[in-house]
PDB file of N, CA and C in Angstrom:
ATOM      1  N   UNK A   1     -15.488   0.125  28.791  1.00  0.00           N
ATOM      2  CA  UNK A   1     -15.088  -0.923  27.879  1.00  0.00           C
ATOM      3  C   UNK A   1     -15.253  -2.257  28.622  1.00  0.00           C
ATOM      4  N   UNK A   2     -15.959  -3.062  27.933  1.00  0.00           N
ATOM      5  CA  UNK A   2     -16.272  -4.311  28.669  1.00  0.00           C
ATOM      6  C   UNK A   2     -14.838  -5.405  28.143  1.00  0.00           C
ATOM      7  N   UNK A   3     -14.883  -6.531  28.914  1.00  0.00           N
ATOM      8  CA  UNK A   3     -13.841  -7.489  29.042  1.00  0.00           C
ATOM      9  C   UNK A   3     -13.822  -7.908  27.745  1.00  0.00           C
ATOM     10  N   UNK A   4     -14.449  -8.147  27.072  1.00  0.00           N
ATOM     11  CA  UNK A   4     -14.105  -8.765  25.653  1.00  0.00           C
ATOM     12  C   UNK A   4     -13.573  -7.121  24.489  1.00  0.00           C
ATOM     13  N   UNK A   5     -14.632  -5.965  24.602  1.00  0.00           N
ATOM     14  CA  UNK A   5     -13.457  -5.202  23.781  1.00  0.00           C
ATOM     15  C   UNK A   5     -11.891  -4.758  24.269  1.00  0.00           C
ATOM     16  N   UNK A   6     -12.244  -4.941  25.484  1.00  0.00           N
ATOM     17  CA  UNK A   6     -10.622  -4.341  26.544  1.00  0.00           C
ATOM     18  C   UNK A   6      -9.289  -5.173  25.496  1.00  0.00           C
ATOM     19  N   UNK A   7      -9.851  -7.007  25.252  1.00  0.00           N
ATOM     20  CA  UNK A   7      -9.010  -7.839  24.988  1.00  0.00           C
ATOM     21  C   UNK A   7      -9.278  -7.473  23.802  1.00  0.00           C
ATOM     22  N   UNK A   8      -9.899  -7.504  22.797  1.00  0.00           N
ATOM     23  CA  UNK A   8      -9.386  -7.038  21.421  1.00  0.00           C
ATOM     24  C   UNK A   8      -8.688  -5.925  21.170  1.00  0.00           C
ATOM     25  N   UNK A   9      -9.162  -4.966  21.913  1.00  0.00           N
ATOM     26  CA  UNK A   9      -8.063  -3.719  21.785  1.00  0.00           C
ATOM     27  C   UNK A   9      -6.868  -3.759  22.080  1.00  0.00           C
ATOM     28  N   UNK A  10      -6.449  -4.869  23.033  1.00  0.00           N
ATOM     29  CA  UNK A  10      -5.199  -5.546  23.494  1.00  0.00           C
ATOM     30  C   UNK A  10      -4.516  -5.786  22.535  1.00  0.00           C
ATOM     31  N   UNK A  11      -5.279  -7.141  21.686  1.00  0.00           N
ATOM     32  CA  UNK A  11      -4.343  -7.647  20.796  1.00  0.00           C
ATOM     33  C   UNK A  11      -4.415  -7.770  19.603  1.00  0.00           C
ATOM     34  N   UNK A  12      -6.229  -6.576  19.535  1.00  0.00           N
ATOM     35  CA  UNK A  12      -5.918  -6.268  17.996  1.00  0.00           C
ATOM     36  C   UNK A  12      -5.123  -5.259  16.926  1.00  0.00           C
ATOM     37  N   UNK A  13      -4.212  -4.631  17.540  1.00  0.00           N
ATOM     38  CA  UNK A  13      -2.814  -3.862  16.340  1.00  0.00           C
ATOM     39  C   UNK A  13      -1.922  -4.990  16.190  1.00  0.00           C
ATOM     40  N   UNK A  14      -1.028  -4.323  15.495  1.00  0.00           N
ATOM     41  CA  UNK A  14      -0.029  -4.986  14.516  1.00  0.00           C
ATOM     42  C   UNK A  14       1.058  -5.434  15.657  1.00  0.00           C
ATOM     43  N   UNK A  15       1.641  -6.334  15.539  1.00  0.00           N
ATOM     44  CA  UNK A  15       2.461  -6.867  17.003  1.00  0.00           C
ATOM     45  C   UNK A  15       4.292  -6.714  16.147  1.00  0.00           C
ATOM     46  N   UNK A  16       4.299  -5.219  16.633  1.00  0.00           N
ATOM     47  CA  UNK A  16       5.897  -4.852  15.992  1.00  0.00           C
ATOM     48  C   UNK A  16       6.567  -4.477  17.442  1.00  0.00           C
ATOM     49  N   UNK A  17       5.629  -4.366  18.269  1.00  0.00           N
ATOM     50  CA  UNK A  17       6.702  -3.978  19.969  1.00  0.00           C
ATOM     51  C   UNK A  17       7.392  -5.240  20.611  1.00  0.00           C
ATOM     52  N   UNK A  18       8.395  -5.205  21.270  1.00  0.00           N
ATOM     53  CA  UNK A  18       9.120  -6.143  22.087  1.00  0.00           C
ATOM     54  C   UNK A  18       9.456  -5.701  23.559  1.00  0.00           C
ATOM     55  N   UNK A  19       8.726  -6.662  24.161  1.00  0.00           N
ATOM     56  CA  UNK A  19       9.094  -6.389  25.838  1.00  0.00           C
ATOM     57  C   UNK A  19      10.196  -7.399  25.935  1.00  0.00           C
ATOM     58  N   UNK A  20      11.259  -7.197  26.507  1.00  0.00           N
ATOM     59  CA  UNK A  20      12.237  -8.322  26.977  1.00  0.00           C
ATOM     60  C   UNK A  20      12.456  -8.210  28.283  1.00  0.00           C
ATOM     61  N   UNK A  21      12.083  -9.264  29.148  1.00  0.00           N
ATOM     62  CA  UNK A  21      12.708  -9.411  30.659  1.00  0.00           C
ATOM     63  C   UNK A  21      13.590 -10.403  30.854  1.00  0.00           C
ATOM     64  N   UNK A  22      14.280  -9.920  32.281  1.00  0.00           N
ATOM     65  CA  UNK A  22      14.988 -11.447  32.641  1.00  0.00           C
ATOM     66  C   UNK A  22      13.809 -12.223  33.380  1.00  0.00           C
ATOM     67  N   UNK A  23      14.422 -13.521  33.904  1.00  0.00           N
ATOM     68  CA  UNK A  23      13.482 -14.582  34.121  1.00  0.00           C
ATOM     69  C   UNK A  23      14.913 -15.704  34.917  1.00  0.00           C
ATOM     70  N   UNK A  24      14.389 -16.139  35.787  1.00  0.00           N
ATOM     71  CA  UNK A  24      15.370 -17.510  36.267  1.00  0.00           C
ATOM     72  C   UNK A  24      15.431 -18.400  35.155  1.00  0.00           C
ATOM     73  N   UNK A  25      16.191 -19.328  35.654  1.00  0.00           N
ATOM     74  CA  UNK A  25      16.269 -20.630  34.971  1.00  0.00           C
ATOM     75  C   UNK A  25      14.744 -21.575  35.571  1.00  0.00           C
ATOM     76  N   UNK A  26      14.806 -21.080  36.597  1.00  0.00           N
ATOM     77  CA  UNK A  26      13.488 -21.954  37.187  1.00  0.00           C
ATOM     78  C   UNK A  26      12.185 -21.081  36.744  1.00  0.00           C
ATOM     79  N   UNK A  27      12.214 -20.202  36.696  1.00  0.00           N
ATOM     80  CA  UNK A  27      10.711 -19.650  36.200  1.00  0.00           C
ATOM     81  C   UNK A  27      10.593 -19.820  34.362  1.00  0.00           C
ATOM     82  N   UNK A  28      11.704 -19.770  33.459  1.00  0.00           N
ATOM     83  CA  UNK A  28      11.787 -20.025  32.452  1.00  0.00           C
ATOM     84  C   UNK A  28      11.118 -21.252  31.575  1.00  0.00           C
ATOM     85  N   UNK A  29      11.699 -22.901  33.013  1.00  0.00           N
ATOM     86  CA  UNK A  29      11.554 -23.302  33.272  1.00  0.00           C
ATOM     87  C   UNK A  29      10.155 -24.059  32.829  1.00  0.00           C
ATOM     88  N   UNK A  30       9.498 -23.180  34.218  1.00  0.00           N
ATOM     89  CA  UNK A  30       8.069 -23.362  34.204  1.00  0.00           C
ATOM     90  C   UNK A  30       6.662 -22.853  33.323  1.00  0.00           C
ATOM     91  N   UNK A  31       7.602 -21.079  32.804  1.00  0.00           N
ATOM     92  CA  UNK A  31       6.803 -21.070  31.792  1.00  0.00           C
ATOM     93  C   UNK A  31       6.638 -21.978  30.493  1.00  0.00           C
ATOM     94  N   UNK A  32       8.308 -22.677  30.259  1.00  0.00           N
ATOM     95  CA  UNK A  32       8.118 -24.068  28.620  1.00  0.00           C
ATOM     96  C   UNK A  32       7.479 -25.271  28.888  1.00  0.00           C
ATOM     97  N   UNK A  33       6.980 -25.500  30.517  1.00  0.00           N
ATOM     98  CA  UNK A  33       5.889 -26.543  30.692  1.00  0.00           C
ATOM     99  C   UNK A  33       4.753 -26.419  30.540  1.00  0.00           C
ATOM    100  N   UNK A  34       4.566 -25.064  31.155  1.00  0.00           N
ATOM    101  CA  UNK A  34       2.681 -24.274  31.251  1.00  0.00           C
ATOM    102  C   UNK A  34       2.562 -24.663  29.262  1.00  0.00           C
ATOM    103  N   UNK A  35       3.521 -23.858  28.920  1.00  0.00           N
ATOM    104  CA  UNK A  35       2.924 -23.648  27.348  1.00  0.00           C
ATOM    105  C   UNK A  35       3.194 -24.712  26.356  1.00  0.00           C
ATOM    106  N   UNK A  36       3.533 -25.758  26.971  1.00  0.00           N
ATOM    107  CA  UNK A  36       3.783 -27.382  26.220  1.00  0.00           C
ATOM    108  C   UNK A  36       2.613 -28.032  26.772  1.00  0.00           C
ATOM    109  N   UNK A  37       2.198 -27.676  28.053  1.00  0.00           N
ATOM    110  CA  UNK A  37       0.694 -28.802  28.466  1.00  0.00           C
ATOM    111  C   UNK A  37      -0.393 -27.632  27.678  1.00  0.00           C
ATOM    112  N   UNK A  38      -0.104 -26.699  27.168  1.00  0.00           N
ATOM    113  CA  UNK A  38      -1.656 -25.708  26.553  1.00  0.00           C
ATOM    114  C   UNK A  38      -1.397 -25.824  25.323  1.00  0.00           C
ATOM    115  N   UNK A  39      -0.554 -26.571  24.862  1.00  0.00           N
ATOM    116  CA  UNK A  39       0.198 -26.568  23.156  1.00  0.00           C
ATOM    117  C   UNK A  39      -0.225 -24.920  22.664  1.00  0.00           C
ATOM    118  N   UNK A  40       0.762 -23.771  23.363  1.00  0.00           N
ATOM    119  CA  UNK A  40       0.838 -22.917  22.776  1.00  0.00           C
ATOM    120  C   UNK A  40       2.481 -22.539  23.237  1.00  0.00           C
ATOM    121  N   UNK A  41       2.562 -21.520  22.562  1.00  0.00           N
ATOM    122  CA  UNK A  41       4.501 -20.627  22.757  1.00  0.00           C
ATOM    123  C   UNK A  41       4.192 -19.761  23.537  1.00  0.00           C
ATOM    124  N   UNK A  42       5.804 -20.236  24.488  1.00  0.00           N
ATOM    125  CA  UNK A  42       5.963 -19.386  25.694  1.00  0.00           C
ATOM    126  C   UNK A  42       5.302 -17.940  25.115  1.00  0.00           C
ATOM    127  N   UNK A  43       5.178 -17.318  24.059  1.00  0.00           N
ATOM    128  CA  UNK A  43       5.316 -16.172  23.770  1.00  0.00           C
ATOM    129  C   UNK A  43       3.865 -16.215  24.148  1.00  0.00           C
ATOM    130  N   UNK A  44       3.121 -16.913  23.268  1.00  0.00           N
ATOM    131  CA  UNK A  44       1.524 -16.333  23.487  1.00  0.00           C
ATOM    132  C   UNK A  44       1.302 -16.959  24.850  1.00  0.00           C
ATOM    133  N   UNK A  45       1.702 -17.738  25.864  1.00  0.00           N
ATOM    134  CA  UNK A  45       1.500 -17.852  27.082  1.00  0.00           C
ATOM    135  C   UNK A  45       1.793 -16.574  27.982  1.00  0.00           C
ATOM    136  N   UNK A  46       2.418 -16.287  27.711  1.00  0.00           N
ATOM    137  CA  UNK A  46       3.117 -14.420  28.392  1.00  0.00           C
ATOM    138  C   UNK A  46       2.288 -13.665  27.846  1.00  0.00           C
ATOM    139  N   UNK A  47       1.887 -13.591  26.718  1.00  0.00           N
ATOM    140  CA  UNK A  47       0.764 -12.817  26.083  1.00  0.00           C
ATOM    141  C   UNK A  47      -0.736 -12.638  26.792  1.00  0.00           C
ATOM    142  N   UNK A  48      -1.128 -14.037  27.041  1.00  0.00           N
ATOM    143  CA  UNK A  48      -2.381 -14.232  27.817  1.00  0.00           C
ATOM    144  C   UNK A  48      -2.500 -14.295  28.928  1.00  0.00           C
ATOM    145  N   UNK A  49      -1.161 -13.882  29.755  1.00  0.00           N
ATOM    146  CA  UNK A  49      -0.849 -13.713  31.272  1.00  0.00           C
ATOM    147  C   UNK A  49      -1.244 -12.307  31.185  1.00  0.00           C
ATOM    148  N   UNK A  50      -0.377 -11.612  30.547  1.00  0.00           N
ATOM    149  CA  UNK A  50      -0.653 -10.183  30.694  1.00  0.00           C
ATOM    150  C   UNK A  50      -1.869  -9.407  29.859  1.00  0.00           C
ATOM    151  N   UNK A  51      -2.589  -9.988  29.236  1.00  0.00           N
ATOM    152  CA  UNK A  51      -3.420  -9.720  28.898  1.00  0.00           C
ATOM    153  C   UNK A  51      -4.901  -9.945  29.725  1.00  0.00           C
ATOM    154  N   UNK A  52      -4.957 -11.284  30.407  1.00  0.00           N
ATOM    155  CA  UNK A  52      -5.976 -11.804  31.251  1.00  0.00           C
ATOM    156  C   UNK A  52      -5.636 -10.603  32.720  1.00  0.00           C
ATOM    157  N   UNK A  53      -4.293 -10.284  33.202  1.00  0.00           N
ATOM    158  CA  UNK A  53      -3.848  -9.478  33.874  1.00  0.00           C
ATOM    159  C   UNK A  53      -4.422  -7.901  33.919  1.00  0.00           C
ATOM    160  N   UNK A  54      -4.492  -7.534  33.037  1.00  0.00           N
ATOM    161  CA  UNK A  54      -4.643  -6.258  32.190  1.00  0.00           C
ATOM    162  C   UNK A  54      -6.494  -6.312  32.598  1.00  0.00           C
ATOM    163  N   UNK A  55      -7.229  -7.323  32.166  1.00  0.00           N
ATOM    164  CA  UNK A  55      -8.759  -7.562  31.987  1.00  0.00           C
ATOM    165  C   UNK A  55      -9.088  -6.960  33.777  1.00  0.00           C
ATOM    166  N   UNK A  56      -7.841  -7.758  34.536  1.00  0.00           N
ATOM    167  CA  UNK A  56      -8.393  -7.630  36.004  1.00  0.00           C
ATOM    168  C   UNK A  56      -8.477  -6.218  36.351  1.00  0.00           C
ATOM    169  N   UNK A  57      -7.724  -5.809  35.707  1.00  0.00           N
ATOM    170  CA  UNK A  57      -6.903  -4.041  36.221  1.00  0.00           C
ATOM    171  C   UNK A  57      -7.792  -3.149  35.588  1.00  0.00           C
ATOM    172  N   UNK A  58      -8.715  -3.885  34.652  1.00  0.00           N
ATOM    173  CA  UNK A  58      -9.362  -2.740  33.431  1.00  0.00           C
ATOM    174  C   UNK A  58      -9.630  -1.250  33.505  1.00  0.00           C
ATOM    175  N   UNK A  59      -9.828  -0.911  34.516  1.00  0.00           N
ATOM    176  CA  UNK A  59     -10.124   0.366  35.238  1.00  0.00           C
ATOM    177  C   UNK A  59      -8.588   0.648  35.489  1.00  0.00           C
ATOM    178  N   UNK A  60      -7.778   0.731  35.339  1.00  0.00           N
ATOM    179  CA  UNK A  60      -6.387   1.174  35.764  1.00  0.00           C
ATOM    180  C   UNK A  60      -5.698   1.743  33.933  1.00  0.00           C
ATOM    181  N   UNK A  61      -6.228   0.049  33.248  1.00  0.00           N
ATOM    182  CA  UNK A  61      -5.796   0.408  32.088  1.00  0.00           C
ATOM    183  C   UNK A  61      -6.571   1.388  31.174  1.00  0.00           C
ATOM    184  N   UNK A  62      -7.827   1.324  31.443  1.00  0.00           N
ATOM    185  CA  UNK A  62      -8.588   2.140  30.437  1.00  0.00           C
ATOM    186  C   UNK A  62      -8.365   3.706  30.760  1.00  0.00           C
ATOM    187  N   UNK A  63      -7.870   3.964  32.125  1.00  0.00           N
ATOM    188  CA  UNK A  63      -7.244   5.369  32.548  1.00  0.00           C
ATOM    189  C   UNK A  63      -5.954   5.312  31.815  1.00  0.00           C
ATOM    190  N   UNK A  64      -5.149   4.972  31.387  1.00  0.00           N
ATOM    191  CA  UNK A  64      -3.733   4.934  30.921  1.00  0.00           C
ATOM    192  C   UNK A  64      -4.295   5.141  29.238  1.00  0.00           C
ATOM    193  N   UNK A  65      -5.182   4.356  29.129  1.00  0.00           N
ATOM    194  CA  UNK A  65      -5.277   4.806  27.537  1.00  0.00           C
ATOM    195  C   UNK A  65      -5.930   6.083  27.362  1.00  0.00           C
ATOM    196  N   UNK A  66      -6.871   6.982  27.941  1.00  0.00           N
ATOM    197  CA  UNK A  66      -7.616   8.378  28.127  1.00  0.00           C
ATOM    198  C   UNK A  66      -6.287   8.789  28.341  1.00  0.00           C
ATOM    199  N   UNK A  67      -5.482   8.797  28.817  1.00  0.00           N
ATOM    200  CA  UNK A  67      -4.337   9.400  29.290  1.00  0.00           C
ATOM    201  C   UNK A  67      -3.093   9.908  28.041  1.00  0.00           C
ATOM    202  N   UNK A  68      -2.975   8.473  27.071  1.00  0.00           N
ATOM    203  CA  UNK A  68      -2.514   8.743  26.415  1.00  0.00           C
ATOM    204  C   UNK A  68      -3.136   8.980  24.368  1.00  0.00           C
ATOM    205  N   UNK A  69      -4.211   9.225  25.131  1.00  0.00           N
ATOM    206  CA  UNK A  69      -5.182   9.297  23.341  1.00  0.00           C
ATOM    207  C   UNK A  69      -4.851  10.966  23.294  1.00  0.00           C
TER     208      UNK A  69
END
C-alpha cells in the first residue's frame, strides 16, 4: 500500500471512535497554537500527527491490519 492509499484508508471510515489522552497544560498548550497558526482544530491537528506518523511506520501498520482482517 503506497502513502497516499495507507492515508485514505486512515481516514476514509466513518469517524465514531474516540481516543482520549492526558496531556500537560504545557503540551495542550502548544498543540491550540500549532492548530491556530494552520487554522485547523486541535482535533484534526492530532489527526494529522498520527496519521503522517502511521505513513512513517507503514510497514508496521499494514502488518496490524493483515493481522486483524
Amino acid at each position: 500500500m503506497d502513502d497516499r492509499e495507507l492515508r485514505k484508508y486512515l481516514l476514509g471510515g466513518k469517524k465514531t471512535e474516540r481516543v482520549i489522552f492526558a496531556a500537560t497544560p504545557e503540551t495542550k498548550t502548544a498543540l491550540e497554537v500549532m492548530a491556530r497558526e494552520q487554522c485547523v482544530s486541535v482535533s484534526a491537528l492530532i489527526t494529522r500527527l498520527v496519521v503522517d506518523e502511521a505513513i512513517r511506520n507503514s510497514d508496521v501498520i499494514e502488518e496490524g491490519i493483515v493481522a486483524n482482517v
